[in-house]
C-alpha atoms as a PDB file:
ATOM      1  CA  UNK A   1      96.533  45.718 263.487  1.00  0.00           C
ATOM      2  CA  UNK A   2      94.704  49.053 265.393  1.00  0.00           C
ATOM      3  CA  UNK A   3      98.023  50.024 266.634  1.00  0.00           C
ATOM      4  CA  UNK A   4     100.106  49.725 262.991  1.00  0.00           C
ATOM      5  CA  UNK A   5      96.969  51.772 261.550  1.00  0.00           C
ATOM      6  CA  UNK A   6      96.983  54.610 264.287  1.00  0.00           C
ATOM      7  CA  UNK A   7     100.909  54.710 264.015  1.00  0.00           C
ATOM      8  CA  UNK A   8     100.921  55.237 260.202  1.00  0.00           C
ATOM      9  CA  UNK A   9      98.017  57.703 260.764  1.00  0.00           C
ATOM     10  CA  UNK A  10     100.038  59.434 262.940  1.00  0.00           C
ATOM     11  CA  UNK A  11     103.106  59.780 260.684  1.00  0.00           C
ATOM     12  CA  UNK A  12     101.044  60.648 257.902  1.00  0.00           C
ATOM     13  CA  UNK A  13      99.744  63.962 260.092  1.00  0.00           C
ATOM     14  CA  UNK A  14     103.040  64.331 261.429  1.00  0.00           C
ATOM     15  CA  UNK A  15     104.330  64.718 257.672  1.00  0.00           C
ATOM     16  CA  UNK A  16     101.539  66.807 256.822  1.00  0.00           C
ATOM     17  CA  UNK A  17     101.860  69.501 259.079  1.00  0.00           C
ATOM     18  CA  UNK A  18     106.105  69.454 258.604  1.00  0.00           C
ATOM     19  CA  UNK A  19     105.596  69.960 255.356  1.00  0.00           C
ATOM     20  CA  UNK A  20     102.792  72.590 255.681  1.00  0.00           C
ATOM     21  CA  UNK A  21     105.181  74.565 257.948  1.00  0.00           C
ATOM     22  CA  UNK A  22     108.492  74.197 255.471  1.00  0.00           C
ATOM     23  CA  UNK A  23     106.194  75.664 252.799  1.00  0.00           C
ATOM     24  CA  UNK A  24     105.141  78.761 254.326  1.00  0.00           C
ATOM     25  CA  UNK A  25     107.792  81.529 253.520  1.00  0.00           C
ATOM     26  CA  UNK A  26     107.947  84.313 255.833  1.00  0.00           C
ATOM     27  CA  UNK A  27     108.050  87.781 254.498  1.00  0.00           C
ATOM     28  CA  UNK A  28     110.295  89.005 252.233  1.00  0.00           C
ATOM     29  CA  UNK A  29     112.761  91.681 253.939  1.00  0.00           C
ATOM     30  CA  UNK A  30     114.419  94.221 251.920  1.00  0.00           C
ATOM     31  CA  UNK A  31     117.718  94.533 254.635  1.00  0.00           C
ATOM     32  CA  UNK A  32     118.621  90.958 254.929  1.00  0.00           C
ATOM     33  CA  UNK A  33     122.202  89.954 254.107  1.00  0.00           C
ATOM     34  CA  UNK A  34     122.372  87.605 251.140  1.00  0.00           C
ATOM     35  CA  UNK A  35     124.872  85.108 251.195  1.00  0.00           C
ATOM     36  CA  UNK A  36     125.903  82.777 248.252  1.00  0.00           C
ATOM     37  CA  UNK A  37     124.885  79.301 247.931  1.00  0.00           C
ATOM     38  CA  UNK A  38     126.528  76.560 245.757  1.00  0.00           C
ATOM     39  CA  UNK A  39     123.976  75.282 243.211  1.00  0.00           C
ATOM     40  CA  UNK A  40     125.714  71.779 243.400  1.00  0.00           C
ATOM     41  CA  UNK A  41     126.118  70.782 246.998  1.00  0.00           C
ATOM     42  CA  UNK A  42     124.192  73.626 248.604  1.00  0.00           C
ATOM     43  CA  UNK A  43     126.983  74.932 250.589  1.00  0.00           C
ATOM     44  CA  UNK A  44     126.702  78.566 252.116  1.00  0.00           C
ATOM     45  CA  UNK A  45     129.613  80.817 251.912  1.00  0.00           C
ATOM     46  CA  UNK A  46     129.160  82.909 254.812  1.00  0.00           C
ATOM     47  CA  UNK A  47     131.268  86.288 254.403  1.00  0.00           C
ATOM     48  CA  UNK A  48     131.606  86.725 258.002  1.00  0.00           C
ATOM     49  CA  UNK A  49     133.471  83.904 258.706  1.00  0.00           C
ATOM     50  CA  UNK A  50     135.540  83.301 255.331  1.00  0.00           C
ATOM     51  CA  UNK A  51     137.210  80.353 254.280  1.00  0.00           C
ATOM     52  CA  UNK A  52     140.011  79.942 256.711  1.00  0.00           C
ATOM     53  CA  UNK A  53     141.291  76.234 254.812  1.00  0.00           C
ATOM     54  CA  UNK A  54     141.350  78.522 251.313  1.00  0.00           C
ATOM     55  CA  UNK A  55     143.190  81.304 252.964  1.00  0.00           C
ATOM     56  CA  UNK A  56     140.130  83.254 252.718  1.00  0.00           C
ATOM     57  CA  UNK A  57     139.497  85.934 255.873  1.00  0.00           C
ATOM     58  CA  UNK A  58     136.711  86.315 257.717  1.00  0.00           C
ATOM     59  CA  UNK A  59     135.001  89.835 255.954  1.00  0.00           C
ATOM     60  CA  UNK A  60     136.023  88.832 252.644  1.00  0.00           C
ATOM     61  CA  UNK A  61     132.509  89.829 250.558  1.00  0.00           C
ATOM     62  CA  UNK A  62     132.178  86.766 247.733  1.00  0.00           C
ATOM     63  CA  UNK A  63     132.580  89.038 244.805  1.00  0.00           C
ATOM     64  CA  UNK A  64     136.002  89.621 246.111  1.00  0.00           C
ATOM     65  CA  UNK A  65     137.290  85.926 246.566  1.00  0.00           C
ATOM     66  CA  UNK A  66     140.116  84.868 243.875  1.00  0.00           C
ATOM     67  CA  UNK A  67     138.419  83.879 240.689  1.00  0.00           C
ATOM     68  CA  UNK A  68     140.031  80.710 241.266  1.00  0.00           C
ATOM     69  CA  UNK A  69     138.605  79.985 244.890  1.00  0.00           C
ATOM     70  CA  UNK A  70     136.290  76.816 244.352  1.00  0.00           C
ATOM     71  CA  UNK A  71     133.786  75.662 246.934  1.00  0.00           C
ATOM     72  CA  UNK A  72     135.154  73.864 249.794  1.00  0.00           C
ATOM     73  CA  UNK A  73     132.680  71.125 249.828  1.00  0.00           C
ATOM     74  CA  UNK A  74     132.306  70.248 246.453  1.00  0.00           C
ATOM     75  CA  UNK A  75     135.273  71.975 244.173  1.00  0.00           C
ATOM     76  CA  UNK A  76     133.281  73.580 241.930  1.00  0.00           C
ATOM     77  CA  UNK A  77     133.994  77.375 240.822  1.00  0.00           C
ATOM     78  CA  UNK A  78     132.239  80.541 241.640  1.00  0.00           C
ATOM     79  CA  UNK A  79     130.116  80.814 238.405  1.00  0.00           C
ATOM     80  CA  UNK A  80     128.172  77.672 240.132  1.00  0.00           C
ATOM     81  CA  UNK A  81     127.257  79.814 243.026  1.00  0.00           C
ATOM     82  CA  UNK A  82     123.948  82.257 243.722  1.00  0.00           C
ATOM     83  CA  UNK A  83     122.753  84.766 245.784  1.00  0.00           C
ATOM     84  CA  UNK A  84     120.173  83.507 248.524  1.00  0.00           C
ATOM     85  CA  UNK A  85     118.455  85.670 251.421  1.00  0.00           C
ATOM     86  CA  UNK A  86     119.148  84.328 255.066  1.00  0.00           C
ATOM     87  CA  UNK A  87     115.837  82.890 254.874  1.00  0.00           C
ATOM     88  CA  UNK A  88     116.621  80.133 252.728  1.00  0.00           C
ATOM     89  CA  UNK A  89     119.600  79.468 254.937  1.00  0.00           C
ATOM     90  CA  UNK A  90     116.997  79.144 257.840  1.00  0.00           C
ATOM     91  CA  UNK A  91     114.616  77.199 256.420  1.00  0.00           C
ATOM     92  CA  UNK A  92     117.340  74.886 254.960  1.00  0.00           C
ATOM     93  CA  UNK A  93     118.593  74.461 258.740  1.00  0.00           C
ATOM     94  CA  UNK A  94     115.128  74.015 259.460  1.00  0.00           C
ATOM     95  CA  UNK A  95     114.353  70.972 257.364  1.00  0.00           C
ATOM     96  CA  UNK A  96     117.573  69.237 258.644  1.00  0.00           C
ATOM     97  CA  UNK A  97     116.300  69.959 261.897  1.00  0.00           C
ATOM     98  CA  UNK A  98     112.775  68.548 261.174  1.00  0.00           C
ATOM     99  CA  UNK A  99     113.958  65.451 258.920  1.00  0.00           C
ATOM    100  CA  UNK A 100     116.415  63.909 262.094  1.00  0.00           C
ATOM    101  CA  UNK A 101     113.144  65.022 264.159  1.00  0.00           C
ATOM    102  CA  UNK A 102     110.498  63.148 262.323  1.00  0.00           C
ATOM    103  CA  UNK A 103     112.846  60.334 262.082  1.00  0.00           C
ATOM    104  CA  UNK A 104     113.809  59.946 265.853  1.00  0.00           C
ATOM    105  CA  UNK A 105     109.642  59.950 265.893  1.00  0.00           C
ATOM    106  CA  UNK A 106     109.849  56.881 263.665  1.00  0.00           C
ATOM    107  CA  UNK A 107     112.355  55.085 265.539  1.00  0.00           C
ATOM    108  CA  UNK A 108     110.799  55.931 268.641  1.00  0.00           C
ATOM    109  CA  UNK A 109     107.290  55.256 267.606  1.00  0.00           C
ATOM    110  CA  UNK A 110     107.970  51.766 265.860  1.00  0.00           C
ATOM    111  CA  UNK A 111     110.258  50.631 269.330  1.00  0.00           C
ATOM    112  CA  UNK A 112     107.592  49.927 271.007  1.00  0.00           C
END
């Protein structure tokens, strides 16, 4: 019973301080590149590399893509899209990267 109690007291910090970190927002830069995000299925269109499958080139700024391009992951149009600093791109990276972490935790923690 100790161990299930120090386990779950364990994830519980764990969470804690993952989600303290996610919170924090680093200072706002002036000079970072936006990029556009779609508000449906979050994807980033990144102007440096394009949309090769669309025909788009890599350069291609979004306010010059066809007003018929639609968003490769979910098909919806460009009016469905905003503007979001590189940060938000990071820390959406970074959640990814600390949800698969806290749950290879889990698995590993609960093996035992």
């Amino acid at each position: 019973m100790k161990r299930i109690i120090s386990k779950i007291l364990i994830l519980t910090i764990l969470t804690l301080i993952i989600s303290y970190n996610i919170s924090c927002e680093p200072k706002q830069d002036e000079n970072m590149p936006q990029f556009d995000k779609c508000q449906v299925c979050g994807y980033i269109y990144d102007p440096e590399k394009g949309d090769p499958d669309s025909g788009i080139e890599p350069g291609t700024p979004f306010e010059e893509l066809p007003e018929d391009w639609v968003c490769p992951e979910c098909g919806v149009g460009k009016d469905e899209f905003e503007k979001v600093e590189i940060l938000e791109k990071e820390n959406t990276l970074l959640k990814e990267r600390l949800t698969y972490q806290r749950t290879s935790w889990i698995k590993r923690l609960f093996k035992r």
